[in-house]
PDB file of N, CA and C in Angstrom:
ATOM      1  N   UNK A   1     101.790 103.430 111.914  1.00  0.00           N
ATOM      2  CA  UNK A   1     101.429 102.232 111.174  1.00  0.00           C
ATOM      3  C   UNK A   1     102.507 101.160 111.426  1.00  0.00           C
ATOM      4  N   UNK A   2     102.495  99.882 111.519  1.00  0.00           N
ATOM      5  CA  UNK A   2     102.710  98.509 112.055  1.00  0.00           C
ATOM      6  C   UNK A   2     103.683  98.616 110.422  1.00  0.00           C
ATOM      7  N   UNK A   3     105.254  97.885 110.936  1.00  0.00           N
ATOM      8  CA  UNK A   3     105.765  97.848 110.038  1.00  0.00           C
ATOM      9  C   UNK A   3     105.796  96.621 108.870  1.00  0.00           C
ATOM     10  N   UNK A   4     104.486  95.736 108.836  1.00  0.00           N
ATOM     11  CA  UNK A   4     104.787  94.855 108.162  1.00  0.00           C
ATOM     12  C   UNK A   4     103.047  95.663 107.514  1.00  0.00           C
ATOM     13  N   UNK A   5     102.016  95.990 108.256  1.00  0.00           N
ATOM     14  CA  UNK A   5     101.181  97.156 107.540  1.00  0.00           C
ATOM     15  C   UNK A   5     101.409  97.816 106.413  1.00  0.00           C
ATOM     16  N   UNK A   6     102.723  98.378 106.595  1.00  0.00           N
ATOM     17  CA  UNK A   6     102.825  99.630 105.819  1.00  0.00           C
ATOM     18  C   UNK A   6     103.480  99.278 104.460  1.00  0.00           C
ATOM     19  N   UNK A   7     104.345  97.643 104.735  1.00  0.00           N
ATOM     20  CA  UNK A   7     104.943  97.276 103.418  1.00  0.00           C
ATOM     21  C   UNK A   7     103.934  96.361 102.412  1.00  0.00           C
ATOM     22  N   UNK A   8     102.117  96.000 103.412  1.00  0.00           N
ATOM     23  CA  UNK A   8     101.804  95.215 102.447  1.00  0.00           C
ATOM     24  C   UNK A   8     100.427  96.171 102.004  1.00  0.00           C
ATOM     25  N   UNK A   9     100.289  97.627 102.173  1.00  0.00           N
ATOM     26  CA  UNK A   9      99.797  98.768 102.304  1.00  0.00           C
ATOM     27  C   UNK A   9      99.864  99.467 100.551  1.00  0.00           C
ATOM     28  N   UNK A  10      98.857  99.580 100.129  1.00  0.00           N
ATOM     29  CA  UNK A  10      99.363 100.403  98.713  1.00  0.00           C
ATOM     30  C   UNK A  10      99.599 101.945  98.293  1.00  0.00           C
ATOM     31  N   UNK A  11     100.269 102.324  98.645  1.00  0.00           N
ATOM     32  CA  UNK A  11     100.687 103.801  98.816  1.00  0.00           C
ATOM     33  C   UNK A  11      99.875 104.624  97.745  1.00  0.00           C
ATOM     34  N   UNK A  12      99.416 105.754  97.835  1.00  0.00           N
ATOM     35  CA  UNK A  12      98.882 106.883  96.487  1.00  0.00           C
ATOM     36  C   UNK A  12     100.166 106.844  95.745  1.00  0.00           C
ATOM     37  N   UNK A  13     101.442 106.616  95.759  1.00  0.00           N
ATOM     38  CA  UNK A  13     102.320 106.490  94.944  1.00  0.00           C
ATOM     39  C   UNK A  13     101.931 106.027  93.742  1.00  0.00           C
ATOM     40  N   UNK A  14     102.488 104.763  94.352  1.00  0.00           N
ATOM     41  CA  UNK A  14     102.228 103.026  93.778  1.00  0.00           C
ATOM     42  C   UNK A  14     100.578 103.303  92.934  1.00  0.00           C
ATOM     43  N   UNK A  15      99.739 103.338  93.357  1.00  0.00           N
ATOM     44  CA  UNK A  15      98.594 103.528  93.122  1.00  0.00           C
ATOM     45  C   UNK A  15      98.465 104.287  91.620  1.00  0.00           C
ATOM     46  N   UNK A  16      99.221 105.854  91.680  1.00  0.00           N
ATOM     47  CA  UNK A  16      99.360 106.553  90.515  1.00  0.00           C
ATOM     48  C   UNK A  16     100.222 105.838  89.530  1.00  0.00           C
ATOM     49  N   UNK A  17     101.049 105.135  89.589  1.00  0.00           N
ATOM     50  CA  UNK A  17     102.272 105.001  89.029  1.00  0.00           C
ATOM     51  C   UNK A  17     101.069 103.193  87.987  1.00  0.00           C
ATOM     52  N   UNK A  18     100.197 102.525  89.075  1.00  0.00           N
ATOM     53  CA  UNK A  18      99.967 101.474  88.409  1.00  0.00           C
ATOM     54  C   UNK A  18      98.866 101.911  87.846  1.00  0.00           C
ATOM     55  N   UNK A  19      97.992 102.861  88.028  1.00  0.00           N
ATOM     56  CA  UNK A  19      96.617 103.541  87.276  1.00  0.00           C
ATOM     57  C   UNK A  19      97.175 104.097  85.811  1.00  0.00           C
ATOM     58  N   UNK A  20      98.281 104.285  85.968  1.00  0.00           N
ATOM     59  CA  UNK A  20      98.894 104.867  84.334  1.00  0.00           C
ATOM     60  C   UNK A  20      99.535 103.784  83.446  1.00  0.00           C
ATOM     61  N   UNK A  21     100.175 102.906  84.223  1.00  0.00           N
ATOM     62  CA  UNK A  21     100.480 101.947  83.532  1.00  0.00           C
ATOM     63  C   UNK A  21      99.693 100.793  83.039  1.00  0.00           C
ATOM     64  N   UNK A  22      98.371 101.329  84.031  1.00  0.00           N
ATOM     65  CA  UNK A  22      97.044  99.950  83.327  1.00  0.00           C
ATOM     66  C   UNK A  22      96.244 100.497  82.329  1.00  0.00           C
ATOM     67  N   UNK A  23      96.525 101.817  81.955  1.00  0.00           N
ATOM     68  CA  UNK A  23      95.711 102.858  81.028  1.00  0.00           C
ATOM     69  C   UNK A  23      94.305 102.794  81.433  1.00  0.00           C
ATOM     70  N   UNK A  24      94.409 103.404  83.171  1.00  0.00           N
ATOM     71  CA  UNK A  24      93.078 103.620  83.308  1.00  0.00           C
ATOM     72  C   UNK A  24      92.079 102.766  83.480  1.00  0.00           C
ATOM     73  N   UNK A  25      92.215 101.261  83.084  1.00  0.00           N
ATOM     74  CA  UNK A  25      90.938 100.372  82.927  1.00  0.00           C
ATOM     75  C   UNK A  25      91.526  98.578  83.656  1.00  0.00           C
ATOM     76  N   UNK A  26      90.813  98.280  83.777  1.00  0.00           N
ATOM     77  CA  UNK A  26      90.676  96.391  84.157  1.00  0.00           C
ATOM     78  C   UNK A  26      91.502  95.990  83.434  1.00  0.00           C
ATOM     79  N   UNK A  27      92.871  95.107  84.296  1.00  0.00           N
ATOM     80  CA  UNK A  27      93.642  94.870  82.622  1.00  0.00           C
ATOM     81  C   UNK A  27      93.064  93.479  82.725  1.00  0.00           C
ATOM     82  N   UNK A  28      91.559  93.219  83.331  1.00  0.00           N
ATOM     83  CA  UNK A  28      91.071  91.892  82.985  1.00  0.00           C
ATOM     84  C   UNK A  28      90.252  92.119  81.754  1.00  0.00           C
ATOM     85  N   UNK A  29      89.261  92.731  81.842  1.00  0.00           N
ATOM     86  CA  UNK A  29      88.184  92.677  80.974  1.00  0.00           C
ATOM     87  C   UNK A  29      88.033  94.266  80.498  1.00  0.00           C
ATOM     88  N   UNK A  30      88.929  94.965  80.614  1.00  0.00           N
ATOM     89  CA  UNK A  30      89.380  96.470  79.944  1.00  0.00           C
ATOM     90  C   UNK A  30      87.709  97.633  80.531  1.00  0.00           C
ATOM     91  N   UNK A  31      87.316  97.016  81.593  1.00  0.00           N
ATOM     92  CA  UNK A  31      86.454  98.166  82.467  1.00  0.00           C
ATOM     93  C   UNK A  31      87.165  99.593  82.708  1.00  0.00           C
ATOM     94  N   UNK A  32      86.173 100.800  82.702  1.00  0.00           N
ATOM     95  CA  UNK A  32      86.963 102.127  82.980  1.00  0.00           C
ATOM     96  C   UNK A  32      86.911 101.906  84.510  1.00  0.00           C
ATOM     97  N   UNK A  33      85.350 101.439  84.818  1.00  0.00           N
ATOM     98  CA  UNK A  33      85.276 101.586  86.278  1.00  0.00           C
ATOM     99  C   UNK A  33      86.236 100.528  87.801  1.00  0.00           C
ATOM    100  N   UNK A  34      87.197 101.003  87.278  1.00  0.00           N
ATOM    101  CA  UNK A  34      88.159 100.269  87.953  1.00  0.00           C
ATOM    102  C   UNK A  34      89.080 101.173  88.662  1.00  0.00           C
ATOM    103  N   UNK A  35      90.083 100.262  89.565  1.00  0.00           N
ATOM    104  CA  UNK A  35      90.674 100.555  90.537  1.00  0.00           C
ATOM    105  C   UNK A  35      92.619 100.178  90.562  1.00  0.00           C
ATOM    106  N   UNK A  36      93.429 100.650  90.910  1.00  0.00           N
ATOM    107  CA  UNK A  36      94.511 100.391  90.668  1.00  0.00           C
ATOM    108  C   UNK A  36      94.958  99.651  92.503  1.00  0.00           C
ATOM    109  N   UNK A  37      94.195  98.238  93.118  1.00  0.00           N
ATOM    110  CA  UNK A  37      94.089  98.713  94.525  1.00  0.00           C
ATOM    111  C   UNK A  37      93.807  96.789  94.412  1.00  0.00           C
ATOM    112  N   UNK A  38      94.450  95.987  93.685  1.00  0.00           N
ATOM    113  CA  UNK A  38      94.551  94.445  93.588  1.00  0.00           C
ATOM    114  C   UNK A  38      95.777  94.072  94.119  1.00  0.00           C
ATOM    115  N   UNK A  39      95.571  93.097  94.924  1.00  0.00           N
ATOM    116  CA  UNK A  39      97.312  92.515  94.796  1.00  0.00           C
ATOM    117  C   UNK A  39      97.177  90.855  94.359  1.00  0.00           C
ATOM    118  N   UNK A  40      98.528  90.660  93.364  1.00  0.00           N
ATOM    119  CA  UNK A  40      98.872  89.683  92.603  1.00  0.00           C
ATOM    120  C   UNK A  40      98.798  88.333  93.754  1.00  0.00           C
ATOM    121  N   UNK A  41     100.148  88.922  94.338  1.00  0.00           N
ATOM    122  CA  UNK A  41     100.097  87.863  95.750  1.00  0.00           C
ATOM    123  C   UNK A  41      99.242  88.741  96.854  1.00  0.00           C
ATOM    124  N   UNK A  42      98.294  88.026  97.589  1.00  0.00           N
ATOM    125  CA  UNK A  42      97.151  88.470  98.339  1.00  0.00           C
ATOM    126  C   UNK A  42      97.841  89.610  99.654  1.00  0.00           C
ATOM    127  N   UNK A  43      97.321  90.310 100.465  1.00  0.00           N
ATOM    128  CA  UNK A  43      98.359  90.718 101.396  1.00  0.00           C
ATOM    129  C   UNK A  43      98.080  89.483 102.635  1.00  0.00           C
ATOM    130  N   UNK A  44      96.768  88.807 102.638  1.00  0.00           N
ATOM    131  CA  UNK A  44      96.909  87.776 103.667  1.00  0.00           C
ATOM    132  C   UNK A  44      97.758  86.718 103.233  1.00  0.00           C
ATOM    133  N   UNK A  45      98.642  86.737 102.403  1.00  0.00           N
ATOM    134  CA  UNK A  45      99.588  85.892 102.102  1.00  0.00           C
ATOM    135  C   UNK A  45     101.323  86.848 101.911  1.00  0.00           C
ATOM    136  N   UNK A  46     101.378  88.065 102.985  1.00  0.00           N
ATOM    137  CA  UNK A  46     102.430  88.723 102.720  1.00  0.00           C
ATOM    138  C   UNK A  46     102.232  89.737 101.322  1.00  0.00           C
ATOM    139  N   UNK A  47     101.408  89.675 100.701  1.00  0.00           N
ATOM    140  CA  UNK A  47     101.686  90.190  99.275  1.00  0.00           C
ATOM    141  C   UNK A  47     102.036  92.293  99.715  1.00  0.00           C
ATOM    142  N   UNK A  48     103.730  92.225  99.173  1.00  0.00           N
ATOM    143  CA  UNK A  48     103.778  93.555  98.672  1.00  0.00           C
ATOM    144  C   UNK A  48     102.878  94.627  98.118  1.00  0.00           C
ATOM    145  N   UNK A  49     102.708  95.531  98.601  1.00  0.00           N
ATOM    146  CA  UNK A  49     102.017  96.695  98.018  1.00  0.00           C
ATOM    147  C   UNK A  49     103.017  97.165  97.059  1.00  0.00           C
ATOM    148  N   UNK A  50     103.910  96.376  96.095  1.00  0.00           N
ATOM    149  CA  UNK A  50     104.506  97.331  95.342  1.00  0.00           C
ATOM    150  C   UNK A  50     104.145  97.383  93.874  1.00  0.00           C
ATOM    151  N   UNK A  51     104.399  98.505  92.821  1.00  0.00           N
ATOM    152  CA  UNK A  51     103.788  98.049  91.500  1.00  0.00           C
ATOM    153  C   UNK A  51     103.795  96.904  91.122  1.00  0.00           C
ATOM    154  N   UNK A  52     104.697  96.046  90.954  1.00  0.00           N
ATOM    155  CA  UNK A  52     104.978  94.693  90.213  1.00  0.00           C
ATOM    156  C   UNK A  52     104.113  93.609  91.042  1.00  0.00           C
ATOM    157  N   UNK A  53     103.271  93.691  92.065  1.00  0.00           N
ATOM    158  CA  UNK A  53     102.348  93.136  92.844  1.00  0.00           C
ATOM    159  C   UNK A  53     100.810  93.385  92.800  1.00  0.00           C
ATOM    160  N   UNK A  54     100.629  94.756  92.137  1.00  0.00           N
ATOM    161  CA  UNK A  54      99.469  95.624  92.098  1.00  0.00           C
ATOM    162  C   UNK A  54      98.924  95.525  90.625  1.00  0.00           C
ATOM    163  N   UNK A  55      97.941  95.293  90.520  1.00  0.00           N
ATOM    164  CA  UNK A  55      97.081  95.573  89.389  1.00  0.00           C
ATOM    165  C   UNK A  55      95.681  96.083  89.336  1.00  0.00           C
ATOM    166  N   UNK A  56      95.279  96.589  88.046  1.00  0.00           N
ATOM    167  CA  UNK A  56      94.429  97.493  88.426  1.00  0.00           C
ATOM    168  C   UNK A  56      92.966  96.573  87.900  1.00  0.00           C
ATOM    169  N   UNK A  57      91.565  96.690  88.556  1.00  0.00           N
ATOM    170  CA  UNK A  57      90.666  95.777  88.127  1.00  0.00           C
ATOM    171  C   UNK A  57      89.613  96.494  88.484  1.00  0.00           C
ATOM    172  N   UNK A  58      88.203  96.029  87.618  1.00  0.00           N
ATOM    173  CA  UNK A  58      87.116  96.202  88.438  1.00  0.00           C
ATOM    174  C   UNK A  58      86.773  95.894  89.133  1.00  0.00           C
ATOM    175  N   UNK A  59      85.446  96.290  90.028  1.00  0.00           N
ATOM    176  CA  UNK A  59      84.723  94.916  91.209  1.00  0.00           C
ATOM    177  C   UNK A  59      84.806  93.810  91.099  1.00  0.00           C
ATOM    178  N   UNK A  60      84.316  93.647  89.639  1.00  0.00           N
ATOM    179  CA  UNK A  60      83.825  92.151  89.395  1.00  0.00           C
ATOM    180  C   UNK A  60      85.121  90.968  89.209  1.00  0.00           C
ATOM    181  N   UNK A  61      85.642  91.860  88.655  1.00  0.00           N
ATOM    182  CA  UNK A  61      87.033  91.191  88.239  1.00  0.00           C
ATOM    183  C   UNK A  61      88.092  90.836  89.633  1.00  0.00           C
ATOM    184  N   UNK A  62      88.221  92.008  90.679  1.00  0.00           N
ATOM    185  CA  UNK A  62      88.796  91.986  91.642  1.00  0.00           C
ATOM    186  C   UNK A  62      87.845  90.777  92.714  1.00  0.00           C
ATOM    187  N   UNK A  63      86.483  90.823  92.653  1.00  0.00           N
ATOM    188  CA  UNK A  63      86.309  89.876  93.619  1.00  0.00           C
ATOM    189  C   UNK A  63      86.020  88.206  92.936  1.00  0.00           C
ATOM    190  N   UNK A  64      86.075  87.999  91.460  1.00  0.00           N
ATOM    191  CA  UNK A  64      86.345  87.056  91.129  1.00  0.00           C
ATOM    192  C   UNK A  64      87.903  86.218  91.179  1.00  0.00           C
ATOM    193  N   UNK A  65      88.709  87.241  91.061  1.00  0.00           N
ATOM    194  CA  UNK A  65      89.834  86.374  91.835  1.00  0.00           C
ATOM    195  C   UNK A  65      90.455  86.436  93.088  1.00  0.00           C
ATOM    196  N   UNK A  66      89.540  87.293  93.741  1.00  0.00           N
ATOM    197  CA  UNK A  66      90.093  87.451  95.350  1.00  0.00           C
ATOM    198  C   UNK A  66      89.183  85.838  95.640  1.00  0.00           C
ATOM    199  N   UNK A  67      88.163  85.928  95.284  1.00  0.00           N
ATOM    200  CA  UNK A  67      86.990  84.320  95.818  1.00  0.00           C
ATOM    201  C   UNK A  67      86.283  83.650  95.039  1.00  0.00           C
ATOM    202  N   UNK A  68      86.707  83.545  93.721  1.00  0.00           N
ATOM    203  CA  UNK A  68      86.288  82.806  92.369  1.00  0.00           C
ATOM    204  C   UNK A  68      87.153  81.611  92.511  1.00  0.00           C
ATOM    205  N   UNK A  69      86.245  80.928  91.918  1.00  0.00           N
ATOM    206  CA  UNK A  69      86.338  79.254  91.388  1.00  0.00           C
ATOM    207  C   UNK A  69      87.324  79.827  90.322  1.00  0.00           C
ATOM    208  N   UNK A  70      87.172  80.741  89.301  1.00  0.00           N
ATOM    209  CA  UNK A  70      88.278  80.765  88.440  1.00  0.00           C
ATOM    210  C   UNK A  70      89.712  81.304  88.773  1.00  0.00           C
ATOM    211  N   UNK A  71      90.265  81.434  90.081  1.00  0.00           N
ATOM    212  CA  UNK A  71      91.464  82.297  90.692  1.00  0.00           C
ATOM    213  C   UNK A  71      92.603  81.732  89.427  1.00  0.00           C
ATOM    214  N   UNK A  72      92.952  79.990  89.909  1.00  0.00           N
ATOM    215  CA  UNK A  72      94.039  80.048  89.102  1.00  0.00           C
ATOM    216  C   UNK A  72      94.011  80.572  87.623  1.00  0.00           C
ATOM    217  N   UNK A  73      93.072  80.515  86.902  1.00  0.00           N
ATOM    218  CA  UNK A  73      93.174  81.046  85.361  1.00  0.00           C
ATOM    219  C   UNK A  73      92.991  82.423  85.364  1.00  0.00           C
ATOM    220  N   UNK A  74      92.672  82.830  86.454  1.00  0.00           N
ATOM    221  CA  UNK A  74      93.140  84.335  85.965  1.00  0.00           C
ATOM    222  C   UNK A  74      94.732  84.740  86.454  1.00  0.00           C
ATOM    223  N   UNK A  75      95.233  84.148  87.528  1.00  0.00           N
ATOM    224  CA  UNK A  75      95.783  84.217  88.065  1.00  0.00           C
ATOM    225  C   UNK A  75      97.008  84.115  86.982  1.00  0.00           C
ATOM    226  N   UNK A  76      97.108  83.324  85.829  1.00  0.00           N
ATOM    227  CA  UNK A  76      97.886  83.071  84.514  1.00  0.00           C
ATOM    228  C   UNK A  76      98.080  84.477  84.111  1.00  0.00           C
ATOM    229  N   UNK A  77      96.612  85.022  83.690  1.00  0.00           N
ATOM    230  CA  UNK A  77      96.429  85.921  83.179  1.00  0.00           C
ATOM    231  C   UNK A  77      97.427  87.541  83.720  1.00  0.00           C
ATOM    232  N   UNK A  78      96.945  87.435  84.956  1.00  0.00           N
ATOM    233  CA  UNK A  78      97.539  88.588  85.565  1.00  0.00           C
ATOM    234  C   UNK A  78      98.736  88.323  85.852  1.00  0.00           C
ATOM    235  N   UNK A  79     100.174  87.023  85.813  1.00  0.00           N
ATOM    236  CA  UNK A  79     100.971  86.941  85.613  1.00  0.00           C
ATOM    237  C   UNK A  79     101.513  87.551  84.803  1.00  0.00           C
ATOM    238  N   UNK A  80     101.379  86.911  83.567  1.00  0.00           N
ATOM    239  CA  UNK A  80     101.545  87.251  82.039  1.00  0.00           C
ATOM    240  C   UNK A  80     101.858  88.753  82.128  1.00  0.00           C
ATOM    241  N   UNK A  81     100.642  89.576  82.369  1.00  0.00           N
ATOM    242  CA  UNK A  81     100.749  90.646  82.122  1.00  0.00           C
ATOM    243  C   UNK A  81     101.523  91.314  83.094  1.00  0.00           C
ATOM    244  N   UNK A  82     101.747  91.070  83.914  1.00  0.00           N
ATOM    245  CA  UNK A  82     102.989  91.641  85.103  1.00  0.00           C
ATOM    246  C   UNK A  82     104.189  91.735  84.512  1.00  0.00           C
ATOM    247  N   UNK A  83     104.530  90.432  83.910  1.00  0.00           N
ATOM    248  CA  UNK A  83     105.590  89.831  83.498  1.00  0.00           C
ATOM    249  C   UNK A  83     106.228  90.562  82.208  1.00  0.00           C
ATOM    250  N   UNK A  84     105.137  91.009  81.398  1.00  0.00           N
ATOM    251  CA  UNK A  84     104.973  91.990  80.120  1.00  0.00           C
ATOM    252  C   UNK A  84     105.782  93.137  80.628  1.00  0.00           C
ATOM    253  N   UNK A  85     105.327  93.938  81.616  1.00  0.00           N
ATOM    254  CA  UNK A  85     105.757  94.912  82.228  1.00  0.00           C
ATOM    255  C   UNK A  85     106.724  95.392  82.484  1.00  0.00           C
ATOM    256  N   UNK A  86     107.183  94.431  83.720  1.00  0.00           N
ATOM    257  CA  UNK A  86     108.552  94.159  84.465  1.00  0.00           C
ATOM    258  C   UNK A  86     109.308  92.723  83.676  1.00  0.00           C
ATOM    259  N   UNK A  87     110.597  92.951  83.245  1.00  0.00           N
ATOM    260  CA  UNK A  87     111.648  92.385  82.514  1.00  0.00           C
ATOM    261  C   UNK A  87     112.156  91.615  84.050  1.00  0.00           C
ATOM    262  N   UNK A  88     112.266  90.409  83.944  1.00  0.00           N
ATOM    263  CA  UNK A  88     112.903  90.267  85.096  1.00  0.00           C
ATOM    264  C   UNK A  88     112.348  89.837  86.439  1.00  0.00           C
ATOM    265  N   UNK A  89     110.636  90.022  86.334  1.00  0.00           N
ATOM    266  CA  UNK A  89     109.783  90.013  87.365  1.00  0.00           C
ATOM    267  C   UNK A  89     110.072  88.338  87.967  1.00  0.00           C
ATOM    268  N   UNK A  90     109.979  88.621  89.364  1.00  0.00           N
ATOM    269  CA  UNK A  90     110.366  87.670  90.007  1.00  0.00           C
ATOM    270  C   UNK A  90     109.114  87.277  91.145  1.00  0.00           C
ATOM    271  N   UNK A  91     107.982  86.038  91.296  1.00  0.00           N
ATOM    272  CA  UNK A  91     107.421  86.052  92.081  1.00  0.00           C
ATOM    273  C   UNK A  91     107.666  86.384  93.444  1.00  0.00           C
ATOM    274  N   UNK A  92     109.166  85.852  93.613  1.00  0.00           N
ATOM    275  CA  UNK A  92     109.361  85.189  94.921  1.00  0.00           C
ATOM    276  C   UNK A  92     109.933  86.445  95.721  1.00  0.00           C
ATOM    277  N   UNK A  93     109.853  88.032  94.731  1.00  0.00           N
ATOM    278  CA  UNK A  93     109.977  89.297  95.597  1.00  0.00           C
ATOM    279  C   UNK A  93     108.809  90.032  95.756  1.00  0.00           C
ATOM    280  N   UNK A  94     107.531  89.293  95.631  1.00  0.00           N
ATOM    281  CA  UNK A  94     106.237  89.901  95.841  1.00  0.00           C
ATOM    282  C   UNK A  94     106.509  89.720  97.548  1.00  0.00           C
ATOM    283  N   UNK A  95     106.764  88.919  98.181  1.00  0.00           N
ATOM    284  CA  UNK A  95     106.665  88.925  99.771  1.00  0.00           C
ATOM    285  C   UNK A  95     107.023  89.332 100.406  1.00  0.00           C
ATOM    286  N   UNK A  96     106.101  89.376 101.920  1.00  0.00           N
ATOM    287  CA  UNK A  96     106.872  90.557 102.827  1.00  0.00           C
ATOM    288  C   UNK A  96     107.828  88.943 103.605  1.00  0.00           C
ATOM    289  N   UNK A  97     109.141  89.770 103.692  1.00  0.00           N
ATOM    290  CA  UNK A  97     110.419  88.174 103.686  1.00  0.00           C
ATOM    291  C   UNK A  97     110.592  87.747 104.921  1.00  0.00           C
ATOM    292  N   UNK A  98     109.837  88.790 106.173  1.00  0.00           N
ATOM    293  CA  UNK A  98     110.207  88.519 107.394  1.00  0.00           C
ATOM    294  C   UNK A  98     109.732  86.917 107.672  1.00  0.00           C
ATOM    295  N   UNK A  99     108.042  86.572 107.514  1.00  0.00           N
ATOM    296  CA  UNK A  99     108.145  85.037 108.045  1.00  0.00           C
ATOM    297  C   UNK A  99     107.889  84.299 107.240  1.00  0.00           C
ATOM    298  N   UNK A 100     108.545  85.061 105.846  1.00  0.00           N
ATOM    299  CA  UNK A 100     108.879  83.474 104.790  1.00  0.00           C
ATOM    300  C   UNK A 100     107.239  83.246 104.038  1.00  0.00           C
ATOM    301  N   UNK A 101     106.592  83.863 104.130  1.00  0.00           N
ATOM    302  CA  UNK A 101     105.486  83.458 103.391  1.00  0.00           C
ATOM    303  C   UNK A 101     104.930  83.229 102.274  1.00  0.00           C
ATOM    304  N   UNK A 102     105.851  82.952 101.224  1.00  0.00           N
ATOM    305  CA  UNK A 102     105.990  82.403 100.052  1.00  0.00           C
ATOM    306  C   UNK A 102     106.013  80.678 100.308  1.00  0.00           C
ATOM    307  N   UNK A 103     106.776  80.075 100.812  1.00  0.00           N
ATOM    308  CA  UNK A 103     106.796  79.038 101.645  1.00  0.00           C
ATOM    309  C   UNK A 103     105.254  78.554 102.072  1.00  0.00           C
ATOM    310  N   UNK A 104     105.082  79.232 103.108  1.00  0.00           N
ATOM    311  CA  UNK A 104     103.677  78.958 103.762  1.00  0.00           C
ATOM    312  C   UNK A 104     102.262  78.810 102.864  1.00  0.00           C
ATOM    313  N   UNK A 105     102.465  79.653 102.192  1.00  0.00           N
ATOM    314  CA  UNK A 105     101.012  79.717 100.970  1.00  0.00           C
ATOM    315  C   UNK A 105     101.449  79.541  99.262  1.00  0.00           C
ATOM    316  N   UNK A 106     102.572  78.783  99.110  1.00  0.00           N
ATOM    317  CA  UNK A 106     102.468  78.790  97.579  1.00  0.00           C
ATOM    318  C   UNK A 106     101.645  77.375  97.551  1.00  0.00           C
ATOM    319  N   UNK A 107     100.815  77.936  96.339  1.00  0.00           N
ATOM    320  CA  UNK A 107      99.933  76.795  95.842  1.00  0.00           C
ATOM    321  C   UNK A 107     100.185  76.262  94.386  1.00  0.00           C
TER     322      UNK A 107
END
C-alpha cells in the first residue's frame, strides 16, 4: 500500500476504537445502522484516517455531508462533537502534511 494510502486509510483499529466511542450509532441523527468509516476532513482533501478525523454515521447522514447543500452546518456539528472528545483537538493535524493540503482546500 502507497504511503500516503495507508495514512489517509481507516484501519480496523481506528474503526473499533471510533465505533465505541460513537456508542454504536450516527452521532448525527443517533441511527444504529451506521458505520464508524466518515472522515471529518475528506481524504480527497488529505484527511487522516485517524480517530479525531473519523466519525461514525449513517448512509444518509454520511452522503449528506460528503454532497449535501447542508455540508457546512453539519460540518459545525461534527466539529463540536470531535472537539467534545479530544481536549485539545486541532484541525490543522487532520492532514496528511506532505503537500500542505490544509492550505489548498480550506474553505
Amino acid at each position: 500500500m502507497h504511503k500516503i494510502t495507508k495514512a489517509l486509510d481507516i484501519s480496523p483499529k481506528v474503526k473499533k476504537v471510533v465505533w465505541e466511542r460513537d456508542g454504536h450509532c450516527c452521532i448525527l441523527c443517533g441511527s444504529p445502522y451506521a458505520m464508524p468509516n466518515a472522515h471529518y476532513i475528506p481524504r480527497s482533501h488529505g484527511g487522516l484516517g485517524i480517530e479525531e478525523n473519523i466519525f461514525t454515521a449513517c448512509p444518509k447522514c454520511h452522503d449528506d455531508y460528503d454532497k449535501g447543500i447542508r455540508r457546512k452546518e453539519i460540518a459545525v456539528k461534527i466539529e463540536a462533537y470531535l472537539r467534545s472528545k479530544y481536549p485539545g483537538w486541532d484541525k490543522s493535524k487532520l492532514y496528511y502534511q506532505k503537500y500542505n493540503w490544509e492550505k489548498r482546500y480550506e474553505s
